[in-house]
Protein backbone atom coordinates (compact mmCIF):
# COMPACT_ATOMS: atom_id res chain seq x y z
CA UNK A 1 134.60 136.71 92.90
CA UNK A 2 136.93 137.16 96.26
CA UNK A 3 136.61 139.40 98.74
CA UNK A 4 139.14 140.59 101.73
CA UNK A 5 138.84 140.19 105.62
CA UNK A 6 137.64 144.00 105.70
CA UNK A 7 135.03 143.36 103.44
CA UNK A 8 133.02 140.26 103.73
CA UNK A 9 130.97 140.40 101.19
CA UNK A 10 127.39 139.76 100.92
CA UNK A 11 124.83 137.26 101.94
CA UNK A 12 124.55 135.11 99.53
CA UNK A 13 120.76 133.60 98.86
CA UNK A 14 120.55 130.53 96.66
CA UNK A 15 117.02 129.64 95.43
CA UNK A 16 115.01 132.48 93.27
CA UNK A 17 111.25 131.22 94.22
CA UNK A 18 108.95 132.96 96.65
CA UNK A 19 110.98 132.34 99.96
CA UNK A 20 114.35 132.99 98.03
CA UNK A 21 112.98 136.82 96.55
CA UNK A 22 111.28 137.50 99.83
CA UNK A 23 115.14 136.88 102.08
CA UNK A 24 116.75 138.98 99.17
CA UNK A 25 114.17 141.89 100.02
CA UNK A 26 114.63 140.96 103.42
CA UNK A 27 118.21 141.52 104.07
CA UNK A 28 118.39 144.46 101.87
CA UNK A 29 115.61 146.06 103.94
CA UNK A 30 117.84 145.28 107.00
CA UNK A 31 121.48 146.98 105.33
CA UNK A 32 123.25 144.11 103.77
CA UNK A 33 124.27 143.74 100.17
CA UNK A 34 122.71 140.53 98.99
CA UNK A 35 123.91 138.12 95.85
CA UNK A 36 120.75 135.47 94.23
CA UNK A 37 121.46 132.57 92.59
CA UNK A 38 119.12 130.84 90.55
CA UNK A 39 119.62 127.54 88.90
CA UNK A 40 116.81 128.08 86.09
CA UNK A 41 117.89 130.08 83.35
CA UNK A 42 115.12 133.24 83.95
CA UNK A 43 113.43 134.52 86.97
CA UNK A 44 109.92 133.00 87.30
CA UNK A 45 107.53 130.54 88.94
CA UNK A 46 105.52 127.86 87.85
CA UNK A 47 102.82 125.70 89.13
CA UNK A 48 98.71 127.39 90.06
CA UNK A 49 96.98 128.73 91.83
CA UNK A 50 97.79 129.05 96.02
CA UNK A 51 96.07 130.93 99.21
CA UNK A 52 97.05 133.77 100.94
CA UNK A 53 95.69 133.68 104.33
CA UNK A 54 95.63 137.10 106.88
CA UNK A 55 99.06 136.05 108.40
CA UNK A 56 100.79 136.40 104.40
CA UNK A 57 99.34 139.98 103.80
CA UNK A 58 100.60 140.93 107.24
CA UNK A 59 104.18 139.60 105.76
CA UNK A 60 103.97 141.40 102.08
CA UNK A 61 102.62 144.61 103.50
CA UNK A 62 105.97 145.01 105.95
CA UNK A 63 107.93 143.56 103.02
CA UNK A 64 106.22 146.31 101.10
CA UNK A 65 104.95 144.34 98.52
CA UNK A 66 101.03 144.44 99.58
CA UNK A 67 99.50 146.71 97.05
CA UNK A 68 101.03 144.59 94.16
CA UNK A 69 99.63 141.60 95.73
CA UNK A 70 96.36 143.42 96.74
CA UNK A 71 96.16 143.98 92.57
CA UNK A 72 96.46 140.94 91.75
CA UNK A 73 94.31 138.62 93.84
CA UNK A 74 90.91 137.49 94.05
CA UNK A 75 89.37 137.98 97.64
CA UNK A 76 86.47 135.32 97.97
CA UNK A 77 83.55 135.43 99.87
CA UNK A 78 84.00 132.12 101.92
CA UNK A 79 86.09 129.07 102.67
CA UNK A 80 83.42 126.17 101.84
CA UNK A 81 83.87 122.28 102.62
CA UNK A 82 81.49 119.96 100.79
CA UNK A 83 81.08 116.01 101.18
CA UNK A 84 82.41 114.58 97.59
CA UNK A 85 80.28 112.04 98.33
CA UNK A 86 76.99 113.06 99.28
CA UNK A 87 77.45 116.57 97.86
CA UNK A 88 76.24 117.99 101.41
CA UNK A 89 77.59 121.06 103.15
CA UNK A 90 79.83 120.88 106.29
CA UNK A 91 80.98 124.08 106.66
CA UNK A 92 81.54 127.36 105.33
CA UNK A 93 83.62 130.13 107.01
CA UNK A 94 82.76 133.81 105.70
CA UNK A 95 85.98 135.58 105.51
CA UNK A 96 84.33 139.15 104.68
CA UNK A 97 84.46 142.23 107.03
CA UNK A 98 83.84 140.57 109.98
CA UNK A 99 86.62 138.17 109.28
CA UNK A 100 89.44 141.32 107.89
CA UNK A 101 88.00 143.20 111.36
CA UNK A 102 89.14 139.97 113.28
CA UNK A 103 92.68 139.10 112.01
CA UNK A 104 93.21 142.89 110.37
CA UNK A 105 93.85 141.54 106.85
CA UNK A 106 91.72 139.28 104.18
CA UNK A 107 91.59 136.09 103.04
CA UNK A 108 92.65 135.67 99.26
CA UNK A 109 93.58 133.29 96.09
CA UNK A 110 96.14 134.60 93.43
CA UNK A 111 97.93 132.16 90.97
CA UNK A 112 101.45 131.14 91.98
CA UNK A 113 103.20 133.52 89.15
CA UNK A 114 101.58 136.65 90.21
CA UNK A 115 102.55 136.57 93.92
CA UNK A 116 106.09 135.91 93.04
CA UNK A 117 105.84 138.55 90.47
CA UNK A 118 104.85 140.98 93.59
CA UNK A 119 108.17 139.96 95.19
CA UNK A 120 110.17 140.06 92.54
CA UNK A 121 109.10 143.63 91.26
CA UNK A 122 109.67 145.22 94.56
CA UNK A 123 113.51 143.26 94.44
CA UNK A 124 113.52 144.80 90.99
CA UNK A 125 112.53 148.50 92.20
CA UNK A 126 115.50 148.59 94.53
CA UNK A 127 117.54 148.19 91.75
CA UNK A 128 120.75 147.32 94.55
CA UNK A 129 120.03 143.16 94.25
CA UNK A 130 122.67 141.04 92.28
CA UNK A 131 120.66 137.92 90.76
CA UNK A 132 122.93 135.52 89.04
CA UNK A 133 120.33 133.40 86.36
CA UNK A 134 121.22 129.91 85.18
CA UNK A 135 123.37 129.16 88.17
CA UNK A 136 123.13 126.27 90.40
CA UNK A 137 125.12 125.59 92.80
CA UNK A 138 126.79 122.52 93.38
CA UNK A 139 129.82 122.99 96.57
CA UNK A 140 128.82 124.81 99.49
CA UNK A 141 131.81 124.91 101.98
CA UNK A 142 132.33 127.59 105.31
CA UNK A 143 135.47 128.54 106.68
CA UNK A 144 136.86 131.27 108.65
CA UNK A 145 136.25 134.00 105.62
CA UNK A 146 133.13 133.15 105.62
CA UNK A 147 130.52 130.99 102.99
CA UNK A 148 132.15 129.77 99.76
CA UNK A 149 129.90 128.25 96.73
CA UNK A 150 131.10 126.57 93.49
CA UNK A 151 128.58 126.41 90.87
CA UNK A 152 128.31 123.95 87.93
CA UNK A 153 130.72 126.32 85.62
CA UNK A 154 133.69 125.83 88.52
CA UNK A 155 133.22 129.58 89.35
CA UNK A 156 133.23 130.11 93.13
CA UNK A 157 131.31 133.34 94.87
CA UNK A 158 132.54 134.15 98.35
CA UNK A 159 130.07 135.54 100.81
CA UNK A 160 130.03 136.92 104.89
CA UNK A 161 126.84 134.03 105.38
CA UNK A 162 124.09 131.58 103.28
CA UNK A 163 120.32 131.53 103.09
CA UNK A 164 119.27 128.32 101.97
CA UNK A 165 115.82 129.20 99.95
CA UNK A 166 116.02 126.50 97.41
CA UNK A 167 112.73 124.38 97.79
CA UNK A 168 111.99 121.04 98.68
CA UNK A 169 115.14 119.67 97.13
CA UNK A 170 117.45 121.92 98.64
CA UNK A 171 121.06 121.71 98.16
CA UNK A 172 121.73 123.61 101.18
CA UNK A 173 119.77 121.19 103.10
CA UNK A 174 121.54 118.36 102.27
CA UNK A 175 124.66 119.85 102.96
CA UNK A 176 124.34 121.28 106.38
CA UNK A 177 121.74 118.42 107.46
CA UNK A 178 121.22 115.53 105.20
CA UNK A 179 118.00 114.13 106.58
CA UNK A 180 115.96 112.36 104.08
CA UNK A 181 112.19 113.46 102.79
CA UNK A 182 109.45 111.85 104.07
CA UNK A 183 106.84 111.14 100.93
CA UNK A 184 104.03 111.36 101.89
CA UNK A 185 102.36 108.70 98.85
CA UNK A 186 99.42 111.43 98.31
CA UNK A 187 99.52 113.02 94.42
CA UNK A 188 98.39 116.15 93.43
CA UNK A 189 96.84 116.68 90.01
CA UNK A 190 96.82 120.60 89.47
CA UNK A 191 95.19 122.56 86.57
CA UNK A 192 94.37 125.86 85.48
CA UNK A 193 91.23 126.44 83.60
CA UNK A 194 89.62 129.21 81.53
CA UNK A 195 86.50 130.63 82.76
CA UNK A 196 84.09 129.43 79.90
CA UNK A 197 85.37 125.87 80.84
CA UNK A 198 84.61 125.99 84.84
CA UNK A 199 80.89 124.25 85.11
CA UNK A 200 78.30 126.96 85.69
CA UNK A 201 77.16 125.61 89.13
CA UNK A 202 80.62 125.83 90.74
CA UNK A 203 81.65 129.12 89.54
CA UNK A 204 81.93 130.29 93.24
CA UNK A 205 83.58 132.94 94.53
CA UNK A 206 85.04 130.97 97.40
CA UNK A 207 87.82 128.29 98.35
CA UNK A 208 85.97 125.51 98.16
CA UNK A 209 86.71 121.60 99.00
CA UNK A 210 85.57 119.04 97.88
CA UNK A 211 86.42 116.01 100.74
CA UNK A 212 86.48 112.16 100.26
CA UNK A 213 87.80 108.91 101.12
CA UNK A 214 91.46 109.05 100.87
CA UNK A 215 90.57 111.90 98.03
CA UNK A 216 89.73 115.48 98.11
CA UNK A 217 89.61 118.20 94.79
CA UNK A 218 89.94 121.73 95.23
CA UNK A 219 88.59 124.97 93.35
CA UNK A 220 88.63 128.64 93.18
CA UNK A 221 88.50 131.43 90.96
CA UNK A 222 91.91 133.12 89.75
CA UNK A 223 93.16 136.77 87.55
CA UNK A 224 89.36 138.39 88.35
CA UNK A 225 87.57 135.21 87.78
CA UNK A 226 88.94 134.66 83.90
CA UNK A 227 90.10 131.78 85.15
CA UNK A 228 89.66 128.74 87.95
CA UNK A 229 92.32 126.63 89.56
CA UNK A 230 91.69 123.18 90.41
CA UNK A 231 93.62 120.77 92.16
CA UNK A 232 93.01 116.92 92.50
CA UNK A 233 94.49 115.07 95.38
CA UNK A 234 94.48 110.93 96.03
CA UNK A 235 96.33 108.53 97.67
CA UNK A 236 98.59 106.50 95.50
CA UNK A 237 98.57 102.86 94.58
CA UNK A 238 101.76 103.33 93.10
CA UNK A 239 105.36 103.38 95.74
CA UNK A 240 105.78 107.03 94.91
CA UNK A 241 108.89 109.27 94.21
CA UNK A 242 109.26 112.85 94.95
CA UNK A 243 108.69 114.73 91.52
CA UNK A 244 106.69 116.36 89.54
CA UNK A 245 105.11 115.31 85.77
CA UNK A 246 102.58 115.47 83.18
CA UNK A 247 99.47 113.82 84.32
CA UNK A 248 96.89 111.56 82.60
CA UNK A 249 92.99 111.99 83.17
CA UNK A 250 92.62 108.34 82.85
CA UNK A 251 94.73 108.43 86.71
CA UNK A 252 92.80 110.97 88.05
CA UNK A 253 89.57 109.06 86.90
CA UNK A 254 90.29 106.25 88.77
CA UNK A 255 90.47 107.16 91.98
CA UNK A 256 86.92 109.23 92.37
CA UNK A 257 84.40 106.74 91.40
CA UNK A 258 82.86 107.16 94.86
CA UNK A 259 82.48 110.96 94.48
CA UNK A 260 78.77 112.83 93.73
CA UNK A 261 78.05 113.86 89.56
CA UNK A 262 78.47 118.00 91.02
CA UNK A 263 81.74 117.18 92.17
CA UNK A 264 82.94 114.98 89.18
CA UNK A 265 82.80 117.71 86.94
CA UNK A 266 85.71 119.22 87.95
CA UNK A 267 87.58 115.90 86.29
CA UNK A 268 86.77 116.42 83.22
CA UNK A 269 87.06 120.63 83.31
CA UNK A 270 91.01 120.60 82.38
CA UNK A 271 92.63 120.21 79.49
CA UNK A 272 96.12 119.09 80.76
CA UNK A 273 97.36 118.35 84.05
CA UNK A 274 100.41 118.61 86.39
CA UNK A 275 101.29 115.58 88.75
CA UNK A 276 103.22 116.13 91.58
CA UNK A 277 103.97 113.33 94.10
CA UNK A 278 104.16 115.37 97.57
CA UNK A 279 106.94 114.79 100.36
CA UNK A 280 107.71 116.73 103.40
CA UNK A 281 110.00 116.28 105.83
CA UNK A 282 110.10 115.90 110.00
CA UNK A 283 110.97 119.24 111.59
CA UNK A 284 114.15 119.73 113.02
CA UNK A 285 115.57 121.44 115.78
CA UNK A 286 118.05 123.33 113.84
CA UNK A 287 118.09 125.09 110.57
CA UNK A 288 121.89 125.90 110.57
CA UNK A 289 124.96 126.50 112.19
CA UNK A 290 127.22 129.58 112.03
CA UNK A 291 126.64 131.79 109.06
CA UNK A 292 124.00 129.40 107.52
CA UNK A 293 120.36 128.97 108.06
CA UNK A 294 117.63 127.58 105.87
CA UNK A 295 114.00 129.57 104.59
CA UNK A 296 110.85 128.47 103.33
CA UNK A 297 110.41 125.18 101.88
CA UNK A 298 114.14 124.13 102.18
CA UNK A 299 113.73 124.65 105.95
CA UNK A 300 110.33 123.06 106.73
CA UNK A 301 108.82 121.76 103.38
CA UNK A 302 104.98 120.93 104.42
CA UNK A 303 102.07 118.87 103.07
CA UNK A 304 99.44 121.32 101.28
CA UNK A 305 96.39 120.47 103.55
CA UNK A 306 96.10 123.99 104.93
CA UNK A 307 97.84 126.42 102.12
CA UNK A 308 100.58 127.54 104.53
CA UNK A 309 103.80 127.06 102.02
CA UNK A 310 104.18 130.99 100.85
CA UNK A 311 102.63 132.00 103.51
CA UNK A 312 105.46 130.67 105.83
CA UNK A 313 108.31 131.50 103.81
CA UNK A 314 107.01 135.58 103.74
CA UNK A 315 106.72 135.06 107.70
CA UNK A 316 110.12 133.77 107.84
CA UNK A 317 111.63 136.34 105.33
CA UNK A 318 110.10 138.87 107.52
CA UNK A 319 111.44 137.16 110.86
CA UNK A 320 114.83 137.19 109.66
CA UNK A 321 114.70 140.95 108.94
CA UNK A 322 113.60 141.58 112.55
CA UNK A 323 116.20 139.24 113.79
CA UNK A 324 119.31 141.02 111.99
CA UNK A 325 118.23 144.29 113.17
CA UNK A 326 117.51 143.21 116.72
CA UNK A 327 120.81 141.45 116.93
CA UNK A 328 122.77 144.63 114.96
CA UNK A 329 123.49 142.70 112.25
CA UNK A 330 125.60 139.93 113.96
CA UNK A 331 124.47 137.59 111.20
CA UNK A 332 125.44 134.29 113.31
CA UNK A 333 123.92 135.21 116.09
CA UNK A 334 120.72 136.91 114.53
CA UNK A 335 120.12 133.56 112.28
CA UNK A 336 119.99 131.55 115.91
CA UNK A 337 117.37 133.97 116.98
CA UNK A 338 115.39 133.38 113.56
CA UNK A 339 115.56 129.78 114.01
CA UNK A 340 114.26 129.98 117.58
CA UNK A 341 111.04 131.77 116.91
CA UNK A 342 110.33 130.14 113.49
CA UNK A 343 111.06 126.45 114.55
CA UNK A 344 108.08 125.81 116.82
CA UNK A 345 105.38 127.78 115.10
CA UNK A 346 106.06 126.19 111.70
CA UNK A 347 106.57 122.60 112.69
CA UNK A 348 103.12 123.36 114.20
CA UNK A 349 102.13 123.83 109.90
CA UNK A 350 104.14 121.14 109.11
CA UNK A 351 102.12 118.22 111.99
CA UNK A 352 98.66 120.09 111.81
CA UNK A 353 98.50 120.01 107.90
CA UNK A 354 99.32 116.10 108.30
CA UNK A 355 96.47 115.72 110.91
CA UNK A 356 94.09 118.04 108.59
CA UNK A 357 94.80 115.67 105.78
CA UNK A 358 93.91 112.58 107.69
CA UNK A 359 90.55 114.16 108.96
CA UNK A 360 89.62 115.69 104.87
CA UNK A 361 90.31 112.09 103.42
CA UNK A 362 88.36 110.31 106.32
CA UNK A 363 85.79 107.39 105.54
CA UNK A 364 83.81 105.64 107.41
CA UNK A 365 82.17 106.32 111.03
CA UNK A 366 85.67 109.04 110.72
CA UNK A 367 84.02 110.98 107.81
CA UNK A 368 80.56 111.41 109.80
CA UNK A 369 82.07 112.14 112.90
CA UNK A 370 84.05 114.69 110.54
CA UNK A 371 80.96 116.45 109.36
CA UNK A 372 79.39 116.49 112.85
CA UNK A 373 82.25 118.48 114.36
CA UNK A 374 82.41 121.12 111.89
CA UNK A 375 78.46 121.40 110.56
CA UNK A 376 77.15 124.39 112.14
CA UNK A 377 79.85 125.50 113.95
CA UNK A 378 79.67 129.57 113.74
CA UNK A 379 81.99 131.61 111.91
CA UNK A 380 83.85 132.99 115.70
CA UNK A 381 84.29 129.28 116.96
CA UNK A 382 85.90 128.82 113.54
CA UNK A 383 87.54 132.34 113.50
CA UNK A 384 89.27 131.27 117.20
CA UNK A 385 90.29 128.18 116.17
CA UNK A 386 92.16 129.78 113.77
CA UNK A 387 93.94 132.54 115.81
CA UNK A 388 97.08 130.77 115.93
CA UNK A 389 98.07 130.76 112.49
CA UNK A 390 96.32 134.14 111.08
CA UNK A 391 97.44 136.51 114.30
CA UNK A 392 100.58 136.30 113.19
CA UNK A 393 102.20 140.09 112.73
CA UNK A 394 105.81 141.87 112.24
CA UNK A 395 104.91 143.19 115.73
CA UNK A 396 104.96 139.70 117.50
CA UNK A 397 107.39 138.05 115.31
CA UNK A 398 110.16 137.88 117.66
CA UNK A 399 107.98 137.58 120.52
């Protein structure tokens, strides 16, 4: 592919996942042609269940996604923390009417798939996004023409600039920064279970948590309640690497002999497991320079602790829209405005979901001084607390 001075090209978007379909939408919303490049071989996403909180329904809706999202989630009745190990309640948060009538959207779980499917049907509606399968990309180089990859077949794609939206390992990332990952030496064991196999008493219609020493599990109900994700999550004995494999129960099992019989089901609900060792990395200052800039995950990966990954990444697709038009598509100086509004707000995610960790694997005098805190507290004191992350709108995204 070349192009001339007089036409340079489009933006060129490497990484097909949630953050990568969301900047393609993006950027065609704002006027530019746009060119995907995907390293696996078809369009899809894998991994569970996630949660959508107020703040990622504000982002779908002005992506226009919303109603195929709306379809295909499960809106729950409450966030719920338990005590693993006395099997006590510290808190539960309704997030019904009074909490849509507070932050103008609802709280929601959908599995991973289904969201991206949302995305990625609305890309596919416009009918006027190139998506190049089966390619990653291994040169990245800028000059005065602009952005210039090289994939793994030798064939180079010219482009006028470079969104970086390939995950956690990004290839963009280490390019145009280089900084290592910090691992964080806390797994994640995540499952997806049919209905029949959930255990009768935790059937729930809520996000529920399950927290304990150095430990927590997760549940919730997924695709109308057919089925229930669960997720496991421990401290390691093991020096851990970045990755994701197969698990074994007989791990999992080891780590939660301190946990209450209610809880312990959930360890012996699925049938197969995924293992992910989880990393993030120490924010930066600066996503890019030029005609480059970084989304999603490949710009501030984050510990899970408060179900913020897709969320951010539709914020920032959104952001970047807003930025382009305000700056009349200067794409250089529009990507510096991006970065300056989406730097301190989601290195906020990135520290608070490592301080909300600490606090849901306390033990100790920590754990009751935990439960104290939060037992009782009413939904508003809960609801303000919150504010910061859920007010977040396309109307005060550049603000």
């Amino acid at each position: 592919m070349t192009t001339s001075r007089a036409d340079p090209g489009p933006v060129l978007v490497v990484g097909g996942g949630i953050g990568g379909m969301a900047a393609a939408l993006a950027l065609r919303q704002a006027g530019l042609p746009v060119e995907l490049f995907e390293q696996a071989a078809e369009i899809g996403e894998i991994g569970a269940g996630i949660q959508l909180g107020p703040n990622a329904f504000a982002a779908l809706d002005a992506l226009g996604c919303g109603p195929r999202a709306r379809a295909r989630a499960v809106y729950t009745d409450a966030l719920v923390m338990m005590d693993a190990i006395d099997g006590s309640e510290v808190a539960s948060i309704p997030v019904g009417e009074a909490f849509r009538a507070r932050f103008g959207n609802p709280y929601a779980v959908i599995h991973r798939a289904d969201i991206h499917q949302s995305v990625h049907d609305e890309v596919l509606a416009r009918g006027d996004i190139r998506l190049h399968t089966g390619c990653r990309i291994t040169g990245i180089a800028v000059d005065d023409a602009g952005v210039r990859l090289t994939d793994a077949a030798g064939i180079e794609h010219r482009g006028r600039a470079l969104i970086g939206c390939d995950g956690v390992r990004s290839v963009v990332r280490e390019t145009t920064v280089g900084d290592p990952p910090r691992v964080s030496g806390h797994v994640v064991y995540r499952a997806v279970t049919p209905r029949a196999r959930m255990p009768e008493d935790l059937r729930w219609n809520a996000a529920a948590i399950w927290v304990g020493p150095d430990c927590h599990l997760v549940h919730y109900p997924l695709r109308g309640g057919e089925q229930f994700n669960i997720v496991v999550t421990f401290h390691s004995r093991e020096r851990e690497e970045w990755g994701v494999r197969e698990g074994a129960r007989e791990e999992v099992l080891s780590y939660f002999g301190a946990i209450c019989p209610r809880a312990r089901q959930l360890l012996d609900t699925p049938t197969s497991w995924k293992r992910w060792a989880t990393a993030d990395r120490d924010p930066i200052e600066h996503w890019g320079s030029g005609p480059v800039t970084l989304l999603g995950d490949a710009a501030h990966p984050m510990l899970q602790y408060l179900a913020q990954g897709a969320c951010m990444a539709l914020e920032d697709a959104v952001t970047l829209r807003e930025a382009i038009v305000a700056c009349d598509r200067d794409l250089p100086r529009a990507f510096r405005l991006y970065e300056s509004r989406r730097v301190v707000r989601t290195a906020r995610v990135v520290l608070s979901a490592r301080e909300i960790g600490r606090l849901y694997h306390a033990h100790g005098v920590e754990r009751l001084v935990r439960n104290s805190l939060w037992k009782d507290r009413s939904p508003e004191r809960f609801y303000d607390a919150l504010e910061w992350l859920y007010g977040w709108t396309v109307k005060n995204c550049l603000a």
